[in-house]
N, C-alpha and C. Protein backbone atom coordinates (compact mmCIF):
# COMPACT_ATOMS: atom_id res chain seq x y z
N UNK A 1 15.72 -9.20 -12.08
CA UNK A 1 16.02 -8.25 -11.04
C UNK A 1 14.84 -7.31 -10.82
N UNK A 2 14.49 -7.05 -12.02
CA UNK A 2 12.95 -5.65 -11.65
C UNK A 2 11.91 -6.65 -11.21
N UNK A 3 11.68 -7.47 -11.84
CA UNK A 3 10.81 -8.87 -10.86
C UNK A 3 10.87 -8.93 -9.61
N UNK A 4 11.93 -8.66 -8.82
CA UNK A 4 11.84 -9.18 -7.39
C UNK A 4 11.77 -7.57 -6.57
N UNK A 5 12.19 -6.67 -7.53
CA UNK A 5 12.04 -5.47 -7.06
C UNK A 5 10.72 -5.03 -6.86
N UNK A 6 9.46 -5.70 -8.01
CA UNK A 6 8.24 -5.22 -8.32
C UNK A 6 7.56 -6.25 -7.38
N UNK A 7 7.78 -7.71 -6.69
CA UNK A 7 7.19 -8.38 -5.94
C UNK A 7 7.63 -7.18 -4.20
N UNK A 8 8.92 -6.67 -4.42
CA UNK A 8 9.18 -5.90 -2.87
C UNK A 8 8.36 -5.31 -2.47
N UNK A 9 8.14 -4.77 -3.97
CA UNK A 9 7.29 -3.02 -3.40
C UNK A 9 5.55 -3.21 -3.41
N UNK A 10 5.49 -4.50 -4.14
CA UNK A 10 4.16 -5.00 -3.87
C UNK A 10 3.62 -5.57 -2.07
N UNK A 11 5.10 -6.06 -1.72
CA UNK A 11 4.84 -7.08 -0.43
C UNK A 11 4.55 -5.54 0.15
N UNK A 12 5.28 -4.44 0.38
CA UNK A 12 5.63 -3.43 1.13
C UNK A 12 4.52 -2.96 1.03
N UNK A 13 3.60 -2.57 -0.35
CA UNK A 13 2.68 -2.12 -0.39
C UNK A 13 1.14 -2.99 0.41
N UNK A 14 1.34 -4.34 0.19
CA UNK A 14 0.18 -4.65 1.01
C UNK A 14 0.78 -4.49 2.63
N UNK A 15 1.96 -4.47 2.98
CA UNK A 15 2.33 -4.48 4.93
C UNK A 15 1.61 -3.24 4.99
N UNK A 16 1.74 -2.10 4.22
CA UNK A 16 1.31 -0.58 4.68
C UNK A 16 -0.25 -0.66 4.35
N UNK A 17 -1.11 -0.96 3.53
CA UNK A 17 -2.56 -0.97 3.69
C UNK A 17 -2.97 -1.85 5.02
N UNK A 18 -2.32 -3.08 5.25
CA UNK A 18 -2.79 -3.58 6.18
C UNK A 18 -2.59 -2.56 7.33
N UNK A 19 -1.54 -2.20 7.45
CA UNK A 19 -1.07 -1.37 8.81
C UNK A 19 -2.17 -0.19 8.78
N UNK A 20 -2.65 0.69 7.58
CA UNK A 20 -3.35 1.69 7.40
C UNK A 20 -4.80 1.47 8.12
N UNK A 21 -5.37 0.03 7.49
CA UNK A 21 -6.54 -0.68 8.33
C UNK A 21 -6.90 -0.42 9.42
N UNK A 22 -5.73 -1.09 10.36
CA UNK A 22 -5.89 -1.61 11.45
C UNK A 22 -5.43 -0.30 11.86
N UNK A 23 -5.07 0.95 11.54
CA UNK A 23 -4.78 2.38 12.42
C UNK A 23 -6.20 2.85 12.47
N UNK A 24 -6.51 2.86 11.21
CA UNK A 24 -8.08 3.38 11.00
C UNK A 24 -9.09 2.76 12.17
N UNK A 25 -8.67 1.44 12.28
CA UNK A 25 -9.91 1.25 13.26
C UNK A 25 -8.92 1.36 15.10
N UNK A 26 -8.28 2.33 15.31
CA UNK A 26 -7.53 2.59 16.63
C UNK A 26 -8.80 3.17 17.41
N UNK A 27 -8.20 3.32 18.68
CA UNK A 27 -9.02 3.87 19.47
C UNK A 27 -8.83 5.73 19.39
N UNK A 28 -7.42 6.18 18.66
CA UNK A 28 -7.58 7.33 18.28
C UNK A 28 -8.41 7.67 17.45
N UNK A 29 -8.32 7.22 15.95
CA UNK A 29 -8.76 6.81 15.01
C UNK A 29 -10.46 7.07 15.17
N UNK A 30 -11.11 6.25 16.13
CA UNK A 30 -12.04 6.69 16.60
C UNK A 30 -12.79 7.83 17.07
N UNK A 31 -11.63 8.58 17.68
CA UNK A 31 -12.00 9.60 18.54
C UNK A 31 -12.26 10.88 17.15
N UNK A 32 -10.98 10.78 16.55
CA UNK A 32 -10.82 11.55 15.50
C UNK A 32 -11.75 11.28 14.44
N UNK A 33 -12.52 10.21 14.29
CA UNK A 33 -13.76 10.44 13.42
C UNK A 33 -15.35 10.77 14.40
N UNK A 34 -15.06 10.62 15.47
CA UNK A 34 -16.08 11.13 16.05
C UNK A 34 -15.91 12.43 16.28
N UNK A 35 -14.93 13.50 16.61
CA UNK A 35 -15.12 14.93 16.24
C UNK A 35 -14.88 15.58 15.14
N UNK A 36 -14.40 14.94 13.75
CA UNK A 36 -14.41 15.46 13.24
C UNK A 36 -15.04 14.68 11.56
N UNK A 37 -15.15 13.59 11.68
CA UNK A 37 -15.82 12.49 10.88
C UNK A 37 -14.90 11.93 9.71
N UNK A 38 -13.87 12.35 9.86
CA UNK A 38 -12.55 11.47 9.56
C UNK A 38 -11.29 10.96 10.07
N UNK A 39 -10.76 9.86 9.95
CA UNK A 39 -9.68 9.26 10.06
C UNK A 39 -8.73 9.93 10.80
N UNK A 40 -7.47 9.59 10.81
CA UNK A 40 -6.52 10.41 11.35
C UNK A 40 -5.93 10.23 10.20
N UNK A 41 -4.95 11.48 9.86
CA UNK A 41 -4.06 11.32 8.92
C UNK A 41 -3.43 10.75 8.80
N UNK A 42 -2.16 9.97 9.67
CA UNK A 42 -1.91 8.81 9.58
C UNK A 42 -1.79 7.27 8.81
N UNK A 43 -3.19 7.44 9.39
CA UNK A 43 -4.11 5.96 8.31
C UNK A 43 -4.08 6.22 7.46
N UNK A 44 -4.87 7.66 7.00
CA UNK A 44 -5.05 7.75 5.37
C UNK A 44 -3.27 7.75 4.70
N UNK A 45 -2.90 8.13 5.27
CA UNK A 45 -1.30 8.12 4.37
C UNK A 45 -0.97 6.79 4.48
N UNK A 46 -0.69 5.67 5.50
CA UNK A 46 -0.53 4.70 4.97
C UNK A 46 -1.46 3.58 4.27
N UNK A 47 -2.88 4.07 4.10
CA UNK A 47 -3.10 3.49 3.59
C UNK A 47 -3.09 3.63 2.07
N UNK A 48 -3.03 5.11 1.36
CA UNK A 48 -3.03 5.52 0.40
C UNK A 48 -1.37 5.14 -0.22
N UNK A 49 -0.12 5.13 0.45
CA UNK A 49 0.99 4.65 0.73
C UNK A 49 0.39 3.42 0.37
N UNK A 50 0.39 2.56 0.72
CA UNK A 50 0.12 1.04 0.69
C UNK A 50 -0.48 1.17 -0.96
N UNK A 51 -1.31 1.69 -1.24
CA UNK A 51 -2.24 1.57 -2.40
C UNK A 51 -1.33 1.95 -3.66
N UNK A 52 -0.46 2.90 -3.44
CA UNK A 52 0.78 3.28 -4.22
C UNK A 52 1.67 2.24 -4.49
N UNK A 53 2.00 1.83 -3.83
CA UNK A 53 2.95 1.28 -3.74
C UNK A 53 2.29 -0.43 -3.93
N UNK A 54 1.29 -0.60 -4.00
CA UNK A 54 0.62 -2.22 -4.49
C UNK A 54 1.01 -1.93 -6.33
N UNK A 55 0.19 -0.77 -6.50
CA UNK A 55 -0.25 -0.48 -7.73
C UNK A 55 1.62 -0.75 -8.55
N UNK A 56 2.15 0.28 -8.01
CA UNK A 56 3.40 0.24 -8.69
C UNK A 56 4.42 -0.96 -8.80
N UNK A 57 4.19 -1.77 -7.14
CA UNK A 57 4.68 -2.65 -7.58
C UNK A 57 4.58 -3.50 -8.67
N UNK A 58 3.07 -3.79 -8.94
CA UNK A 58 1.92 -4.58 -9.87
C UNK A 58 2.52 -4.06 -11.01
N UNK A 59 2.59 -3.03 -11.25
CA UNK A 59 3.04 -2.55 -12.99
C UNK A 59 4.90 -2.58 -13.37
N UNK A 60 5.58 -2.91 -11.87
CA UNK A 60 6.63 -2.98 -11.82
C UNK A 60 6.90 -4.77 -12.66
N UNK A 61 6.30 -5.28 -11.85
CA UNK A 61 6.18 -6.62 -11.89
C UNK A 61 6.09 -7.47 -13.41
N UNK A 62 4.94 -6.61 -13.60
CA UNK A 62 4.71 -6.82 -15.35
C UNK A 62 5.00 -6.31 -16.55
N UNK A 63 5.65 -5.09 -16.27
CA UNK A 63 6.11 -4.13 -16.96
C UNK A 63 7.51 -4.72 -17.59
N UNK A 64 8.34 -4.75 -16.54
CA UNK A 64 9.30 -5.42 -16.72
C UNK A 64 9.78 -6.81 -16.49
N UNK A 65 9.56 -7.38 -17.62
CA UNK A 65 9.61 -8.96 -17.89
C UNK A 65 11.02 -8.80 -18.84
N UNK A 66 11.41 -10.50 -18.85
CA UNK A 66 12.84 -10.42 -19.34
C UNK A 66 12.46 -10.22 -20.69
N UNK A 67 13.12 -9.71 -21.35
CA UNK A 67 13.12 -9.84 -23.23
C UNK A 67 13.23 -10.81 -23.60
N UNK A 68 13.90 -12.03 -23.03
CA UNK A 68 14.35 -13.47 -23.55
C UNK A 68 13.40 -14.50 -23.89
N UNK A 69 12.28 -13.91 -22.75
CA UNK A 69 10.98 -15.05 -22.15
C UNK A 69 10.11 -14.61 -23.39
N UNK A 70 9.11 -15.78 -23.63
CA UNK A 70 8.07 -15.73 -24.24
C UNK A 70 7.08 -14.38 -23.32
N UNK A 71 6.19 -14.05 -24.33
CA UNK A 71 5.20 -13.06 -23.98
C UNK A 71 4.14 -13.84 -22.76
């Protein structure tokens, strides 16, 4: 069960970096690093979101393995 929970939040975590990406390179995105030489907030939250949520899934994933199974 924490297995498929830790593959969710992994899938979820790469949909939101990808999504973070492709905001970063918007045509707002743009504008907003040309006056001010960063991102829009936005991006950075989902992509930092995404990065959270890879990571945790990843330690979700491995963390919790069955007791039954070999190491």
């Amino acid at each position: 069960m924490f297995k498929m929970a830790g593959v969710a939040v992994f899938a979820l975590g790469v949909v939101l970096l990808v999504m973070g990406i492709s905001a970063a390179d918007s045509i707002g995105s743009s504008f907003s690093r040309f006056f001010t030489g960063n991102p829009t907030d936005k991006s950075i939250w989902l992509m930092l979101g995404g990065l959270v949520c890879i990571l945790s899934g990843a330690g979700g994933f491995l963390v919790f393995r069955n007791p039954s199974s070999p190491p």
